[in-house]
C-alpha atoms as a PDB file:
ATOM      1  CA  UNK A   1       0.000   0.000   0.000  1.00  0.00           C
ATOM      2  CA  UNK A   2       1.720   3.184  -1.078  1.00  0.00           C
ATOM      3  CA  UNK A   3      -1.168   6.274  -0.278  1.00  0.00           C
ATOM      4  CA  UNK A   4      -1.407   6.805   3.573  1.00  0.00           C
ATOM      5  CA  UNK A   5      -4.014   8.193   4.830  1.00  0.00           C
ATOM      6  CA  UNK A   6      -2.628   7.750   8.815  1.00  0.00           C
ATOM      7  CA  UNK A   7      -1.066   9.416  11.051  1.00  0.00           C
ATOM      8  CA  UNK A   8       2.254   7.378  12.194  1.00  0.00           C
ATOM      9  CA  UNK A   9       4.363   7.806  15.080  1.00  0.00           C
ATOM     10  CA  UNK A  10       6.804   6.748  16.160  1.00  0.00           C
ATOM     11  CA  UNK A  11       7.851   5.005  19.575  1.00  0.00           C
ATOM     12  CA  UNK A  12       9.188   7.700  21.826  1.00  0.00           C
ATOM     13  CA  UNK A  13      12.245   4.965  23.155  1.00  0.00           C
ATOM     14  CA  UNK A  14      13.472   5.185  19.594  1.00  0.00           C
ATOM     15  CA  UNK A  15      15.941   8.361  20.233  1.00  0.00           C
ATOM     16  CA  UNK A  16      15.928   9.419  15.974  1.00  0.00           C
ATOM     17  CA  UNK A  17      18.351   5.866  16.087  1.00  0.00           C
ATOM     18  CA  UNK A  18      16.845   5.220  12.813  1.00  0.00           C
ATOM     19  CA  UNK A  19      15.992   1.274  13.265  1.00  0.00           C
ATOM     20  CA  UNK A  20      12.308   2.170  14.272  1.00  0.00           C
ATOM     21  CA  UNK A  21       8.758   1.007  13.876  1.00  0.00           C
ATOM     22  CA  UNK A  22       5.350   3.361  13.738  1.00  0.00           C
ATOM     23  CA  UNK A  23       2.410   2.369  14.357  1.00  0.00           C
ATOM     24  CA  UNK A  24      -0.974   4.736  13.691  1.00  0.00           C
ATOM     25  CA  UNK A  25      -3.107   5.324  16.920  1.00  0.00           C
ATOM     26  CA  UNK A  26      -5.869   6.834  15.553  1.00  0.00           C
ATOM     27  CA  UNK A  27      -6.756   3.338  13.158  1.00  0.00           C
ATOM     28  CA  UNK A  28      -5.543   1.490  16.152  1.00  0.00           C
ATOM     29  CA  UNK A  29      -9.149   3.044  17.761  1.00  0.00           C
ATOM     30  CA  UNK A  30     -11.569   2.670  15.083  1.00  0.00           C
ATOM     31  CA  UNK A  31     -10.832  -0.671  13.666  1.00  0.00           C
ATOM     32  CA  UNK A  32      -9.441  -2.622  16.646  1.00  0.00           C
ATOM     33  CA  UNK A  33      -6.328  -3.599  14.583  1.00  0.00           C
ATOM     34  CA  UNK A  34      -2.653  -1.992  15.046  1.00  0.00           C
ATOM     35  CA  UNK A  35      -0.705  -0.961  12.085  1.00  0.00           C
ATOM     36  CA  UNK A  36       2.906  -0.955  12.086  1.00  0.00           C
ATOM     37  CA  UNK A  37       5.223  -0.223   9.600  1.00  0.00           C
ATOM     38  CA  UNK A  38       9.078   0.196   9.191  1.00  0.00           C
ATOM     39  CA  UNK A  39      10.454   4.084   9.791  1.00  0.00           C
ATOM     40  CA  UNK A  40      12.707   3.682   7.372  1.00  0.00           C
ATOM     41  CA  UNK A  41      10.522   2.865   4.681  1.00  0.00           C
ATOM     42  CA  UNK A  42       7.196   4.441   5.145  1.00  0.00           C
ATOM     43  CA  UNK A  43       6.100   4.073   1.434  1.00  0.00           C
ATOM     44  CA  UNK A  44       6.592  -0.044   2.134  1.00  0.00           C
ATOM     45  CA  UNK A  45       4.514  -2.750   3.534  1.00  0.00           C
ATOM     46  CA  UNK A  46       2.460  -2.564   7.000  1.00  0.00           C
ATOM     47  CA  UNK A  47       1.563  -5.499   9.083  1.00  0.00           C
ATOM     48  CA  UNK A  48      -1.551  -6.181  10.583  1.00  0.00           C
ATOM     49  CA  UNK A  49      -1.537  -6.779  14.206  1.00  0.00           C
ATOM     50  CA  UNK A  50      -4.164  -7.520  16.846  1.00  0.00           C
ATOM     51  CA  UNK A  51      -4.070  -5.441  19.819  1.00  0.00           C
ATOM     52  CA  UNK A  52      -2.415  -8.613  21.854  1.00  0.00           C
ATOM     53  CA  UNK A  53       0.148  -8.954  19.492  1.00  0.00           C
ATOM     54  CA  UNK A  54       0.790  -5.708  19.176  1.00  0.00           C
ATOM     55  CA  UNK A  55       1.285  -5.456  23.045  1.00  0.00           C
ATOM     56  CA  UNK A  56       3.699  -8.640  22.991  1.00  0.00           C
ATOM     57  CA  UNK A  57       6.088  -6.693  19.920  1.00  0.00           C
ATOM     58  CA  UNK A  58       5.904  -3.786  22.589  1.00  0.00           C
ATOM     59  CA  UNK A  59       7.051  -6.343  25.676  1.00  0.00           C
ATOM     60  CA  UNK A  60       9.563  -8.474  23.405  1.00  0.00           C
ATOM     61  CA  UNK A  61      11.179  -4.825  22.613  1.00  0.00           C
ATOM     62  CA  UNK A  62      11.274  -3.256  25.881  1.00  0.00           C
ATOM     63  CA  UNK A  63      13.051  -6.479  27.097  1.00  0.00           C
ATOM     64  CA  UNK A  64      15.472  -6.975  25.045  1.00  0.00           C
ATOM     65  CA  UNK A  65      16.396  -3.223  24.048  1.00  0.00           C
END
């Protein structure tokens, strides 16, 4: 998918490192799914997560950061 219509940010424990993923909030709300996409490559594919898996990417990361 190359047009974006979402607003992505990015994780605020990423310091402007560069090796980052966004996700979009707002989409995150109204459809119950989490989008997540590479920083680096914003025009490039997004995965589909469910909020749970979305919260384990978020635990895997913080522990082994």
């Amino acid at each position: 998918m190359t047009t974006d219509s979402h607003r992505w940010i990015t994780s605020s424990y990423s310091n402007n490192g560069g090796a980052c993923i966004e996700w979009a909030p707002e989409h995150a709300r109204s459809a119950g799914e989490v989008l997540v996409r590479d920083s680096k490559n914003p025009g490039g594919p997004m995965l589909t997560l469910t909020p749970q898996a979305f919260a384990g990417l978020v635990q895997f990361a913080k522990s082994h950061g």
